[in-house]
N, C-alpha and C. Protein backbone atom coordinates (compact mmCIF):
# COMPACT_ATOMS: atom_id res chain seq x y z
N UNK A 1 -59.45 -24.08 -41.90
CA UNK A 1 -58.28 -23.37 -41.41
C UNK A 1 -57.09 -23.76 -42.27
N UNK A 2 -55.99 -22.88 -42.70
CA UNK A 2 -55.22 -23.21 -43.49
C UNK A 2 -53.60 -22.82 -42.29
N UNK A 3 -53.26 -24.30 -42.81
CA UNK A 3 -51.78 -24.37 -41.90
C UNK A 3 -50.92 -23.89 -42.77
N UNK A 4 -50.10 -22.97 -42.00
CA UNK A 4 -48.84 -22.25 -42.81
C UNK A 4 -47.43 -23.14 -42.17
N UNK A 5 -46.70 -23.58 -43.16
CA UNK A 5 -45.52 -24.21 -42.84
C UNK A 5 -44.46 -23.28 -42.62
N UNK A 6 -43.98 -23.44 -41.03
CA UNK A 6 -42.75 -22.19 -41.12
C UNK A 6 -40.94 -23.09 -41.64
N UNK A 7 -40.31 -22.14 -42.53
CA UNK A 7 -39.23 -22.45 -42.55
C UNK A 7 -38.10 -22.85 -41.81
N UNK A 8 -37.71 -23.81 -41.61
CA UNK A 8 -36.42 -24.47 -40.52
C UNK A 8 -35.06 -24.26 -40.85
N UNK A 9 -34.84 -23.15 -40.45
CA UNK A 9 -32.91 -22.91 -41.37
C UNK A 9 -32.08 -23.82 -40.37
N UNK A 10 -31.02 -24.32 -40.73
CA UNK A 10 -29.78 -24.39 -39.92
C UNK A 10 -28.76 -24.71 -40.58
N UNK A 11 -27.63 -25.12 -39.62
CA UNK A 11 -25.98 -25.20 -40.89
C UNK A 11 -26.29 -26.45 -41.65
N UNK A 12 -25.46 -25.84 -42.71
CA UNK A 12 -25.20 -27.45 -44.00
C UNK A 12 -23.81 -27.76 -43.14
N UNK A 13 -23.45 -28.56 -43.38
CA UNK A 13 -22.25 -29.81 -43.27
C UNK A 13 -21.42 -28.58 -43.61
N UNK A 14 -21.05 -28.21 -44.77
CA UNK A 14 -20.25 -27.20 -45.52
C UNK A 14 -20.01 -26.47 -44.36
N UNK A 15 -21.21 -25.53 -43.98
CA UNK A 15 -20.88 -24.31 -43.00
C UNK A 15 -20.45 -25.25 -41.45
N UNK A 16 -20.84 -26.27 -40.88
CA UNK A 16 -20.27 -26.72 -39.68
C UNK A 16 -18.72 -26.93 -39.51
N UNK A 17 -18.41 -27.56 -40.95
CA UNK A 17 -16.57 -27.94 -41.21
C UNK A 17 -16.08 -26.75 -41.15
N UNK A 18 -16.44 -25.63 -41.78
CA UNK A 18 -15.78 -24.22 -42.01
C UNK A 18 -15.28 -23.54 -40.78
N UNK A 19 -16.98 -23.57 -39.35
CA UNK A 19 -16.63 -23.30 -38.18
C UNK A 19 -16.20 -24.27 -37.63
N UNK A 20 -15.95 -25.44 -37.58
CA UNK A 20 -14.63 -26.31 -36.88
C UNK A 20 -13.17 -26.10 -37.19
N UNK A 21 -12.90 -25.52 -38.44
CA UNK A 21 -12.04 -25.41 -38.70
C UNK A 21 -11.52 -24.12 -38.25
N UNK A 22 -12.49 -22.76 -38.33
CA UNK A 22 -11.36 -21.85 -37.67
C UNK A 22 -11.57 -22.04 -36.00
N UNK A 23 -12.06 -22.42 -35.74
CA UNK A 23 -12.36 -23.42 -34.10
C UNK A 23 -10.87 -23.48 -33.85
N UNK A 24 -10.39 -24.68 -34.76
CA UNK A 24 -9.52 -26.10 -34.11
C UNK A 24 -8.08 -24.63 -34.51
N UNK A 25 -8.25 -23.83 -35.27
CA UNK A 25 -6.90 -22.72 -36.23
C UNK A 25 -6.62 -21.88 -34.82
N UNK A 26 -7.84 -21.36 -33.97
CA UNK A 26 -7.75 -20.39 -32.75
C UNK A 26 -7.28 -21.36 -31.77
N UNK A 27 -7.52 -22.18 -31.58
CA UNK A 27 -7.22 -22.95 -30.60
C UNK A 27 -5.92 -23.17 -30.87
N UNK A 28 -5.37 -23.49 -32.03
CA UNK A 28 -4.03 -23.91 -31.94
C UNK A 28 -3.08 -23.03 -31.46
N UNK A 29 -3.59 -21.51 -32.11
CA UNK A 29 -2.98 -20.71 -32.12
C UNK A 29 -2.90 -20.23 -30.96
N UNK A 30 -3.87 -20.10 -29.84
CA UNK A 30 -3.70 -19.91 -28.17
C UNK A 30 -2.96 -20.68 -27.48
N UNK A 31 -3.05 -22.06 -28.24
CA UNK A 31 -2.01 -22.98 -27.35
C UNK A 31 -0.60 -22.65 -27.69
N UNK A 32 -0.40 -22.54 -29.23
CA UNK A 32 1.30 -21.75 -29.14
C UNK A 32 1.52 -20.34 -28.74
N UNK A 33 0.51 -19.27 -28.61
CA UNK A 33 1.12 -18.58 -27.68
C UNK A 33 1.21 -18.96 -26.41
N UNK A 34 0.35 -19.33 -25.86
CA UNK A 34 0.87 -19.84 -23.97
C UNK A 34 1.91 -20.61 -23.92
N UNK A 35 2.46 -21.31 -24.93
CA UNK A 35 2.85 -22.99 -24.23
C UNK A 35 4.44 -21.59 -24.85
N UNK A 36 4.74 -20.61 -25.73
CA UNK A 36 5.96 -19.72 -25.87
C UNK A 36 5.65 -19.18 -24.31
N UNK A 37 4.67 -18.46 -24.17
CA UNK A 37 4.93 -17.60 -23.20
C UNK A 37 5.47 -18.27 -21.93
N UNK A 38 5.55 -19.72 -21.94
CA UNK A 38 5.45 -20.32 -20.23
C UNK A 38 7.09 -20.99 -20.54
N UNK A 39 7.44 -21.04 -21.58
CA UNK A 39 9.25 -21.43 -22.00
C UNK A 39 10.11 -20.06 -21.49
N UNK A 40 9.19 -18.97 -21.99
CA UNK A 40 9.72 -17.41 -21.92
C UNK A 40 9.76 -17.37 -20.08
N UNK A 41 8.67 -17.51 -19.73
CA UNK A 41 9.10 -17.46 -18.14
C UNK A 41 10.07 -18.15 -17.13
N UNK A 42 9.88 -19.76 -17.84
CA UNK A 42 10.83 -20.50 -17.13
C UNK A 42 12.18 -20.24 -17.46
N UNK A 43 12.58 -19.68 -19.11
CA UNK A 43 13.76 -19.35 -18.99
C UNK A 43 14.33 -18.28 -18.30
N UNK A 44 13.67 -17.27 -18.20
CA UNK A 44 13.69 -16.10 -17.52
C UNK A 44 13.87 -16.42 -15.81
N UNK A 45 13.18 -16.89 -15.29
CA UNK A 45 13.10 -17.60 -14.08
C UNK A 45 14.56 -18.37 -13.37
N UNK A 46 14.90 -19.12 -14.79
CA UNK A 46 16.43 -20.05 -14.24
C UNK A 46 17.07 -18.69 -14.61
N UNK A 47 17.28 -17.76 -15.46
CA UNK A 47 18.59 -16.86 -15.46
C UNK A 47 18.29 -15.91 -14.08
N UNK A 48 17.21 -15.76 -13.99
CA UNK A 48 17.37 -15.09 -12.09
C UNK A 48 17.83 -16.10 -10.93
N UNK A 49 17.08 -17.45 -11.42
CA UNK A 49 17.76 -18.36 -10.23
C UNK A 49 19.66 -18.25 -10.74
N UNK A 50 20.22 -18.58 -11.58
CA UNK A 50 21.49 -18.22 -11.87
C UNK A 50 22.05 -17.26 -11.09
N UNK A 51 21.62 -15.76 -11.32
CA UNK A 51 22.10 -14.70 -11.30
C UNK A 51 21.93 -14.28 -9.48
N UNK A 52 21.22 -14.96 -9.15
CA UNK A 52 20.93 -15.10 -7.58
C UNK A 52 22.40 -15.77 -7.09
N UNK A 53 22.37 -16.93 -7.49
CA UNK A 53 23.37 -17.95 -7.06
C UNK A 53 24.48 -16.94 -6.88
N UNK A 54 25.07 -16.82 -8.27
CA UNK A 54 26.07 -15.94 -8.90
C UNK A 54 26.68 -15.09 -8.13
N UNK A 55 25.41 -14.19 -7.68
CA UNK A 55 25.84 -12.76 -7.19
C UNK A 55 26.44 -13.39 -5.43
N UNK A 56 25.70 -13.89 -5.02
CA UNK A 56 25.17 -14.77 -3.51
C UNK A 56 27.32 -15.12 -3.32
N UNK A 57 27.38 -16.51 -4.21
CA UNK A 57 28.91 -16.52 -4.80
C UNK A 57 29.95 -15.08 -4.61
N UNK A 58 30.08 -14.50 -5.11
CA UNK A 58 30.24 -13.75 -5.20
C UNK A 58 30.92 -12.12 -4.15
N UNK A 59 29.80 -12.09 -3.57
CA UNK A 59 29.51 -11.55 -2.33
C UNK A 59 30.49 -12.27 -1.47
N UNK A 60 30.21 -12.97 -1.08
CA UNK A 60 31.20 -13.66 -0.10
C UNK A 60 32.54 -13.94 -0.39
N UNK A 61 32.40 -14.32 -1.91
CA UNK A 61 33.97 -14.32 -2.17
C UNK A 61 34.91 -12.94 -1.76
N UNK A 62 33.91 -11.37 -2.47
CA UNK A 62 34.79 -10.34 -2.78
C UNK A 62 35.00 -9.60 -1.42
N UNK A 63 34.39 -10.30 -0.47
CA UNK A 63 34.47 -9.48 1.07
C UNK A 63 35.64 -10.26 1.74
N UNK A 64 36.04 -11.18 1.12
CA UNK A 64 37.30 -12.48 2.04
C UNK A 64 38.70 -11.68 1.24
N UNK A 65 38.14 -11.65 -0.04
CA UNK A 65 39.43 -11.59 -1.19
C UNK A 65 39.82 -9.93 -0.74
N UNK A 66 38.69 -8.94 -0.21
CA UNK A 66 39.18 -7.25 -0.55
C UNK A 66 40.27 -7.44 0.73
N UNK A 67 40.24 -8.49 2.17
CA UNK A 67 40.52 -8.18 2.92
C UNK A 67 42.28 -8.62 2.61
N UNK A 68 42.39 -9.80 1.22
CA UNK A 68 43.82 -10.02 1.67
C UNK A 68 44.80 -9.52 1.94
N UNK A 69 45.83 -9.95 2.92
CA UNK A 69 47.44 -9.30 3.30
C UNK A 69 46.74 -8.31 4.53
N UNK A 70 45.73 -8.45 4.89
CA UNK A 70 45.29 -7.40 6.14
C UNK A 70 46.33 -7.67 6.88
N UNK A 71 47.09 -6.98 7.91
CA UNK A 71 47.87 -7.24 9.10
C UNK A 71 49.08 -8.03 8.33
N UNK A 72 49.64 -7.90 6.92
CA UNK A 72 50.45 -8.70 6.50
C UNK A 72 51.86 -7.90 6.18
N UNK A 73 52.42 -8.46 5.69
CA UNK A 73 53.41 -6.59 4.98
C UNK A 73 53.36 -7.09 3.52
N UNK A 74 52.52 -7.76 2.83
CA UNK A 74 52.42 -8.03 1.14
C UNK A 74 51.01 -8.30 1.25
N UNK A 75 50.87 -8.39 -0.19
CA UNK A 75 49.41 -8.57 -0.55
C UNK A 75 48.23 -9.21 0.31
N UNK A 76 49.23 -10.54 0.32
CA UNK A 76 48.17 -11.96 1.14
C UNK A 76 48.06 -13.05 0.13
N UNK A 77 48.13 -12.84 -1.39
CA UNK A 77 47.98 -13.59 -2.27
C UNK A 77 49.94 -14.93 -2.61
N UNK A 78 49.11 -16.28 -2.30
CA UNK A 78 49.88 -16.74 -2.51
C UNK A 78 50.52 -17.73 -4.09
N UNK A 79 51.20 -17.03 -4.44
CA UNK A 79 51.13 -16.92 -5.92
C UNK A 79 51.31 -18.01 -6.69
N UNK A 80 51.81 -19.42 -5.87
CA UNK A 80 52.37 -20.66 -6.03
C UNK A 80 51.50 -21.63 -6.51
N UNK A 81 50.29 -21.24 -5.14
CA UNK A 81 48.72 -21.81 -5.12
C UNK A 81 47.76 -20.88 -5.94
N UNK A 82 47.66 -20.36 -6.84
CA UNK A 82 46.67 -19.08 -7.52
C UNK A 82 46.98 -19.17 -9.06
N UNK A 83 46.04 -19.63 -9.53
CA UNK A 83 45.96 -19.24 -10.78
C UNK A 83 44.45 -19.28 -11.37
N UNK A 84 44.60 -19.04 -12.79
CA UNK A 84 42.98 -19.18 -13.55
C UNK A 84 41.59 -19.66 -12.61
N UNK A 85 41.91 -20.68 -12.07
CA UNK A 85 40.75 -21.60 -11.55
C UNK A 85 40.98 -21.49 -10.08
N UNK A 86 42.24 -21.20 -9.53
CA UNK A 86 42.07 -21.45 -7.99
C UNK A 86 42.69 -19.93 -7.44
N UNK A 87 42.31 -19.34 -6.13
CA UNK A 87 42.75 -18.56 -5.44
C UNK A 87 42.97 -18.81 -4.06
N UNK A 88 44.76 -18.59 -3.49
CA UNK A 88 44.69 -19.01 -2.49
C UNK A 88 45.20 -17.49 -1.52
N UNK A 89 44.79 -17.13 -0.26
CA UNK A 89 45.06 -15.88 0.12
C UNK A 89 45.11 -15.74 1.67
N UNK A 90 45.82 -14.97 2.02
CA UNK A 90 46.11 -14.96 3.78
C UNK A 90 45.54 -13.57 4.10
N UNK A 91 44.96 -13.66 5.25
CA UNK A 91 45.02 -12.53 5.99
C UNK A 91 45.09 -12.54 7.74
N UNK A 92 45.93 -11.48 7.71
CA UNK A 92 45.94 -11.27 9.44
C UNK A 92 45.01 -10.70 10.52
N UNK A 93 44.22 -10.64 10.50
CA UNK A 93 43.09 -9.56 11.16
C UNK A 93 42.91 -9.66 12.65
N UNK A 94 43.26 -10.97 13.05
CA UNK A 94 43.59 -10.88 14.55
C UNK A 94 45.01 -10.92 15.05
N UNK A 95 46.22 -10.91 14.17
CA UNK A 95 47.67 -10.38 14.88
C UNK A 95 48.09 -11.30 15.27
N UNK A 96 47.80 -12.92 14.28
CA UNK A 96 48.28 -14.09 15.23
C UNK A 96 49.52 -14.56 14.45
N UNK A 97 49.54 -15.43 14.52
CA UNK A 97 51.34 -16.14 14.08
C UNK A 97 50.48 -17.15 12.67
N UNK A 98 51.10 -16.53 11.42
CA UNK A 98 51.18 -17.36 10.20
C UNK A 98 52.24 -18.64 10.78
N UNK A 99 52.81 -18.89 11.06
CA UNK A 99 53.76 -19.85 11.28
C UNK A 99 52.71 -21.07 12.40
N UNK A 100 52.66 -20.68 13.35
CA UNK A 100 51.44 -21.80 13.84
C UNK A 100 50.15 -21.91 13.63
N UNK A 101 49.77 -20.71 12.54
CA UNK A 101 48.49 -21.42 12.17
C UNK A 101 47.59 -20.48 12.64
N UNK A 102 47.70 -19.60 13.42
CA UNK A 102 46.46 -18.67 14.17
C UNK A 102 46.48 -17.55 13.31
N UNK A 103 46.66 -17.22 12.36
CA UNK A 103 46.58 -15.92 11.36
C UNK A 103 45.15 -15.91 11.28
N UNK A 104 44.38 -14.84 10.89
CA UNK A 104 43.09 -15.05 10.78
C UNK A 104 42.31 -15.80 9.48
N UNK A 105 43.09 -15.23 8.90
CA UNK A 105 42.57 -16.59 6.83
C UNK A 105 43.44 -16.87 6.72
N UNK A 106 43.47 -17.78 5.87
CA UNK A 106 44.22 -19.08 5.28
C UNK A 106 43.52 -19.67 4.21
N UNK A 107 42.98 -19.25 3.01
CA UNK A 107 41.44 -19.26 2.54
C UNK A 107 42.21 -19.85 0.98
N UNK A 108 41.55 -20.94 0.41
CA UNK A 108 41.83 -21.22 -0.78
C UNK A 108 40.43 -21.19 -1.91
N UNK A 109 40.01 -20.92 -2.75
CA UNK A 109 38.67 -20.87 -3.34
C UNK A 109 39.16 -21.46 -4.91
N UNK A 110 37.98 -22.34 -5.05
CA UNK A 110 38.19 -23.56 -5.88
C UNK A 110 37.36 -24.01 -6.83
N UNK A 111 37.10 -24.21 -8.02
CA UNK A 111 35.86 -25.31 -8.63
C UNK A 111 35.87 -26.45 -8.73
N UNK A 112 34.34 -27.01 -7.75
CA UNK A 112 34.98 -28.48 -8.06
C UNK A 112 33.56 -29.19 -8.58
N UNK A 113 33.92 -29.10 -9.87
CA UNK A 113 32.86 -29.76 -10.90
C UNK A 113 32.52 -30.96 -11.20
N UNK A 114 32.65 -31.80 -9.71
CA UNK A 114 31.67 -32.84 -9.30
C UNK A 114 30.24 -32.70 -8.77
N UNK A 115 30.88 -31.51 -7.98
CA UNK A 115 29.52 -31.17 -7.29
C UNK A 115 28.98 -30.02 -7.79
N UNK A 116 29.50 -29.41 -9.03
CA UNK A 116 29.17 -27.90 -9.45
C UNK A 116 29.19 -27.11 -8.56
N UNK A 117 30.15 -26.68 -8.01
CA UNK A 117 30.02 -25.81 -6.72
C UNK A 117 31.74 -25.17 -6.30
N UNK A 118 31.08 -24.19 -5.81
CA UNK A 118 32.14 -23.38 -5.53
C UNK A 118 32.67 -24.01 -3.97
N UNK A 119 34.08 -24.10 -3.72
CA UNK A 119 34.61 -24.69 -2.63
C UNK A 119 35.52 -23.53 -1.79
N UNK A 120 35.11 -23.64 -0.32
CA UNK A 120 35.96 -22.77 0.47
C UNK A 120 36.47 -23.87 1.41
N UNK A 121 37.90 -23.64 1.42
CA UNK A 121 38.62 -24.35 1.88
C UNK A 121 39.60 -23.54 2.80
N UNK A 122 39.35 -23.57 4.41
CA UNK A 122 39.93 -23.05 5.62
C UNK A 122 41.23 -23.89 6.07
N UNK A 123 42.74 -23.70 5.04
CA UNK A 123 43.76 -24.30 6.53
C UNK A 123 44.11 -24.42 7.78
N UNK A 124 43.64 -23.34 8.54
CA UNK A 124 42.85 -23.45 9.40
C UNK A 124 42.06 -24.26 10.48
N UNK A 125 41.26 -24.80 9.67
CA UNK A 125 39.96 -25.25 10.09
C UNK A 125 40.35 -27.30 10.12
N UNK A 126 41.46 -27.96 9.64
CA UNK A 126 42.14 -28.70 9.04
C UNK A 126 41.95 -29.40 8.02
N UNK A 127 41.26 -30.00 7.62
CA UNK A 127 40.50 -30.78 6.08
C UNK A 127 39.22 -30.03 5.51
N UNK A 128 38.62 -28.74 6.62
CA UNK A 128 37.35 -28.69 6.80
C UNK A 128 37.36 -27.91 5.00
N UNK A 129 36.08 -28.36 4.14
CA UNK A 129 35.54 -27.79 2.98
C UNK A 129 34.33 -26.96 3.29
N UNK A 130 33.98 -26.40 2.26
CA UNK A 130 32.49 -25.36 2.26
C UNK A 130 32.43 -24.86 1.23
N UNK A 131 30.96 -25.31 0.85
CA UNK A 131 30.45 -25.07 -0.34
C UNK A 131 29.73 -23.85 -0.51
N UNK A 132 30.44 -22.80 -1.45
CA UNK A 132 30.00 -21.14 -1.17
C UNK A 132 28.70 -21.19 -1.50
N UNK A 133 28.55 -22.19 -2.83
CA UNK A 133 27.35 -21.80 -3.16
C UNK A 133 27.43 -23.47 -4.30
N UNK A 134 25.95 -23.64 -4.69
CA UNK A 134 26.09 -24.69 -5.52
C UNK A 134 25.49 -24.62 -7.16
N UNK A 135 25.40 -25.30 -7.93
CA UNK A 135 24.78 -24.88 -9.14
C UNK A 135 25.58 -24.01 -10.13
N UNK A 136 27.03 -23.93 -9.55
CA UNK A 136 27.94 -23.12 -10.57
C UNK A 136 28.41 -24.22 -11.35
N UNK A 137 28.79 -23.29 -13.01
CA UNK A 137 29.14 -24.03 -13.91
C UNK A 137 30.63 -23.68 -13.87
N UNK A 138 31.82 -22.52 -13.79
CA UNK A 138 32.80 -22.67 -13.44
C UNK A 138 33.23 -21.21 -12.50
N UNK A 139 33.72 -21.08 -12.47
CA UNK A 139 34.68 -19.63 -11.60
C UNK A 139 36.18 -19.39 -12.20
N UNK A 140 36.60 -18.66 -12.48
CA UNK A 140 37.89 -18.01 -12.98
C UNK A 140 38.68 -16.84 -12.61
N UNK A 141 39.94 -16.82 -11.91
CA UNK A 141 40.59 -15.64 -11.40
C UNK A 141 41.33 -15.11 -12.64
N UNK A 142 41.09 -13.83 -12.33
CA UNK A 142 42.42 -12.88 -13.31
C UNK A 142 42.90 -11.49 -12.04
N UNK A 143 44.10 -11.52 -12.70
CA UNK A 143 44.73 -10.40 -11.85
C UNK A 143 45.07 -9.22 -12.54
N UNK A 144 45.61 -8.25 -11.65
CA UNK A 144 46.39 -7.27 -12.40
C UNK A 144 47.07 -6.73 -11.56
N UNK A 145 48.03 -6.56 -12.17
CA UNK A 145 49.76 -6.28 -11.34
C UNK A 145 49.57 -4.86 -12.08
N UNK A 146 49.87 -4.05 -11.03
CA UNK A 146 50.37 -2.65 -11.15
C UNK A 146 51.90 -2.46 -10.59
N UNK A 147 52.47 -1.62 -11.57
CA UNK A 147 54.09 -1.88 -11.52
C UNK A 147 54.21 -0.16 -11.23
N UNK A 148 55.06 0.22 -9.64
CA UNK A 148 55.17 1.52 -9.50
C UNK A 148 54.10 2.05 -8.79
N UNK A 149 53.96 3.33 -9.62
CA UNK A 149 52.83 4.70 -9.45
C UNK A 149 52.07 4.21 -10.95
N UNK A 150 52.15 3.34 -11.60
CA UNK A 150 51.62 3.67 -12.79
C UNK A 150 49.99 3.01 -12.51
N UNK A 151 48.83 4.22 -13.09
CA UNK A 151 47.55 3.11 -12.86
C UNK A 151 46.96 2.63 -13.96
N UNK A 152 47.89 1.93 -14.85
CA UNK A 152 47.65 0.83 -16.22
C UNK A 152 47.86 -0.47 -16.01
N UNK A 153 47.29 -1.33 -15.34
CA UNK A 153 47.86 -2.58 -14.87
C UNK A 153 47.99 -3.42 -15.67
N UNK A 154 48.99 -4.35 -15.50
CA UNK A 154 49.17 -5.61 -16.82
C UNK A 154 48.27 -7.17 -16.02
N UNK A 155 47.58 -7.34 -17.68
CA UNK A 155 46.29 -8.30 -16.71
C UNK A 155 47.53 -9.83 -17.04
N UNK A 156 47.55 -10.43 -15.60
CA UNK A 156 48.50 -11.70 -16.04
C UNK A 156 47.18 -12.64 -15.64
N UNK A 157 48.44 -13.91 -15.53
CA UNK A 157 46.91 -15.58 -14.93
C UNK A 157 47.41 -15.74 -14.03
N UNK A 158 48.85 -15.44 -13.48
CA UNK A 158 48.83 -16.00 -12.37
C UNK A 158 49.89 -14.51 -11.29
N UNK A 159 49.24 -14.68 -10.01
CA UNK A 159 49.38 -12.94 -8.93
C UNK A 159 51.52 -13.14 -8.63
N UNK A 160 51.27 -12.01 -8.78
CA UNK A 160 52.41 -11.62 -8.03
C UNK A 160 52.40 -10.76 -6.68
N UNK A 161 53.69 -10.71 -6.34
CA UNK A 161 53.72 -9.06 -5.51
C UNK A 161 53.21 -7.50 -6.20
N UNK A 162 52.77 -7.86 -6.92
CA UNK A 162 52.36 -6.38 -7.47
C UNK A 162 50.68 -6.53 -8.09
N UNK A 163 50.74 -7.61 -7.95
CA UNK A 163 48.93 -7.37 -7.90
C UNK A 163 47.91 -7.15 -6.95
N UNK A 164 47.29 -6.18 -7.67
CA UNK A 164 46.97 -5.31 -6.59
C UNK A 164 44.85 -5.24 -7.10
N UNK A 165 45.02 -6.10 -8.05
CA UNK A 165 43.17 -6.15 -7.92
C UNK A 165 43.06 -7.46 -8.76
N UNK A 166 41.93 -8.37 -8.33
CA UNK A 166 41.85 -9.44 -9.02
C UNK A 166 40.41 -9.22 -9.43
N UNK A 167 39.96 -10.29 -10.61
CA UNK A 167 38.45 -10.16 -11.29
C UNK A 167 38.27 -11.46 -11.28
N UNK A 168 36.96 -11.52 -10.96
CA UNK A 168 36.12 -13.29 -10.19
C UNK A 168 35.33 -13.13 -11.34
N UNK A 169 35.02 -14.17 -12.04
CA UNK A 169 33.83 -14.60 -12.99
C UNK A 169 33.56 -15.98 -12.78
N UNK A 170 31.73 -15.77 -12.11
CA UNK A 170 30.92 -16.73 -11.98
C UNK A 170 29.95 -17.26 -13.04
N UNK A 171 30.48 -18.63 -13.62
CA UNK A 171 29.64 -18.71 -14.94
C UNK A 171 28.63 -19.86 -14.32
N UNK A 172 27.30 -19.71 -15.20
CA UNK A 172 26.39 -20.76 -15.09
C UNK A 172 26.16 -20.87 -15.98
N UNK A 173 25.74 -22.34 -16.42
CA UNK A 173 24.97 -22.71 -17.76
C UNK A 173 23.35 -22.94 -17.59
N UNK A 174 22.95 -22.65 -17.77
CA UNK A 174 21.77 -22.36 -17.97
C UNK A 174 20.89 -24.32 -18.43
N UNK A 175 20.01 -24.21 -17.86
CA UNK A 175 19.76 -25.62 -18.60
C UNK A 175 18.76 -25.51 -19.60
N UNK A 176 18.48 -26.60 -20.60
CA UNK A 176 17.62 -25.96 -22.09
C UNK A 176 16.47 -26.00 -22.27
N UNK A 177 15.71 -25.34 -22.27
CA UNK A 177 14.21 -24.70 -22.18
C UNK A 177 13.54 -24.70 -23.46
N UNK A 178 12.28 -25.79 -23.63
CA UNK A 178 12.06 -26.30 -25.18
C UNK A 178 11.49 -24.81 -25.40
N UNK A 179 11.44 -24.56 -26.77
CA UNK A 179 10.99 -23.65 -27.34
C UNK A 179 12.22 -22.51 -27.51
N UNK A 180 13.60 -22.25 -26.15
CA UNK A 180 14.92 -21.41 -26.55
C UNK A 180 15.22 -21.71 -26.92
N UNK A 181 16.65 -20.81 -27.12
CA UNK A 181 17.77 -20.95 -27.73
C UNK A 181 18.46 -22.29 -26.47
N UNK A 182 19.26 -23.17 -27.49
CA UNK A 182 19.90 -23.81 -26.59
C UNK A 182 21.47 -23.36 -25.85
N UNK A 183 22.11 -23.94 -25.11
CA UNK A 183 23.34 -23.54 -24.51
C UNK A 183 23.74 -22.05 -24.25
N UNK A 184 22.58 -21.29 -23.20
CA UNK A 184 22.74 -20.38 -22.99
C UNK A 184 23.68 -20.13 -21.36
N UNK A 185 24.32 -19.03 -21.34
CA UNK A 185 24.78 -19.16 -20.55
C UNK A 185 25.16 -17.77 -19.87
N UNK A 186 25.05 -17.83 -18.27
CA UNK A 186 24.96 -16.40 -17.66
C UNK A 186 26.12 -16.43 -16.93
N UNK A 187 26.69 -15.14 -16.84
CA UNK A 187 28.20 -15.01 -16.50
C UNK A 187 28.48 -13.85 -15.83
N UNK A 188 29.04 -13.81 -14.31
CA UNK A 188 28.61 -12.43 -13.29
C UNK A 188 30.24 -11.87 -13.08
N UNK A 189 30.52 -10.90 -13.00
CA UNK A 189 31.47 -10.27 -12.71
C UNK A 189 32.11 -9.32 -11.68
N UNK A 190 32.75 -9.61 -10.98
CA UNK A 190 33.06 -8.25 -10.15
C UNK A 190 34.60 -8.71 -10.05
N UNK A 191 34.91 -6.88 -9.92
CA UNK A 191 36.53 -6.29 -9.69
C UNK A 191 36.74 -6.12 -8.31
N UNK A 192 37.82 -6.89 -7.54
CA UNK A 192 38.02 -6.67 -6.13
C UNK A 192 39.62 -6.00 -6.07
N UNK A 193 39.58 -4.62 -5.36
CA UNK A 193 40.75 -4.38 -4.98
C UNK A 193 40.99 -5.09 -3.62
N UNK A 194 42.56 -5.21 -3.46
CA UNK A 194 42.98 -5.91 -2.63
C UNK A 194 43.77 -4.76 -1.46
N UNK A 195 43.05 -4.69 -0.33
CA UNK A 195 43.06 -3.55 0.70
C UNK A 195 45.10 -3.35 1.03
N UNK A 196 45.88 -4.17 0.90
CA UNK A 196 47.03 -4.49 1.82
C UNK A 196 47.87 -4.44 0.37
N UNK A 197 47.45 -4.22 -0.76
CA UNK A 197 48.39 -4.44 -2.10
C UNK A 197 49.41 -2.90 -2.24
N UNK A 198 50.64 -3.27 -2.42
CA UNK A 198 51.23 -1.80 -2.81
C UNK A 198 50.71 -0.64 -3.41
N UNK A 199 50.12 -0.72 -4.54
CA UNK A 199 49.62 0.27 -5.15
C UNK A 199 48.18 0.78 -4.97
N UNK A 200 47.16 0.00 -3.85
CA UNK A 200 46.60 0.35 -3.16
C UNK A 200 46.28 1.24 -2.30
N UNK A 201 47.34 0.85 -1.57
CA UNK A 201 48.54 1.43 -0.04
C UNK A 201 48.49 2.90 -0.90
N UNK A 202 48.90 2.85 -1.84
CA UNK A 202 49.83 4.45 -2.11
C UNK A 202 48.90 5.12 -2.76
N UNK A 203 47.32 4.47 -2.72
CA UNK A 203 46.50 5.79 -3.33
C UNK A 203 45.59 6.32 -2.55
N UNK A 204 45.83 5.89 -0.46
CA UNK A 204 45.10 7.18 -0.10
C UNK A 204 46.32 7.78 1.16
């Protein structure tokens, strides 16, 4: 009987390194797309947690601020206490006595960047604070005084009797997310007319 020897193929060394190597090339390359894609979410993620805060801020501020000078015979804005960083504002809504204290607001709004947080402060209420919201990086008032019938308002920093709409900007900084851009930062806006302001009054 004659034995036939069958041939035994398999990899040389050569061909095993070749497939380790585009092995270890795919692999790398899956790990930098996921490990981008999961920076891409978390950054994405804090600018909605931001923009949550922000708006949240916000909201509450522009429903206190539309009401100032309600039941007043001027704005409500007290111009002494109000500028860039702080807003301070009255309103009457229950018909009580500014002089002892029963007016319905008495409302000052503040940054106080110990605690990153927006501060509501009730005279009122007597020392009492409240934190609108927390995680803010700053807040900034601007006004605009409308002079007359005219509707071109001059934007000042700090309110008069003739301002008649103010603009709130809620900034956050964003914190830095390996793989972004660093020092990014999200910044929310809204225009509040002021219900009790002269030139208000005279446009319905």
């Amino acid at each position: 009987m004659t034995k036939t020897k069958k041939s035994q193929a398999g990899f040389s060394i050569l061909e095993f390194m070749i497939a380790m190597t585009i092995t270890l090339v795919l692999l790398a390359l899956v790990t930098t797309l996921f490990s981008g894609s999961m920076s891409i979410r978390e950054r994405e993620s804090a600018k909605t947690d931001a923009l949550t805060a922000a708006q949240a801020a916000l909201n509450v501020m522009s429903r206190e601020v539309g009401n100032a000078g309600y039941g007043l015979t001027d704005n409500g804005l007290v111009a002494a206490d109000s500028g860039t960083s702080q807003l301070h504002f009255r309103s009457n809504w229950n018909n009580g006595d500014l002089e002892t204290g029963t007016a319905g607001e008495d409302i000052t709004y503040y940054f106080d960047p110990a605690t990153e947080s927006i501060v509501r402060y009730d005279a009122h209420a007597g020392t009492t604070t409240s934190a609108v919201v927390n995680g803010i990086s700053n807040v900034t008032f601007q006004y605009f005084d409308y002079s007359g019938s005219t509707s071109a308002p001059t934007v000042v920093s700090t309110p008069s009797a003739n301002t008649g709409r103010i603009r709130i900007t809620v900034t956050v900084n964003l914190e830095d997310v390996q793989g972004q851009p660093t020092g990014q930062t999200v910044a929310y806006t809204s225009d509040v007319n002021i219900r009790n302001a002269e030139y208000m009054r005279s446009q319905y």
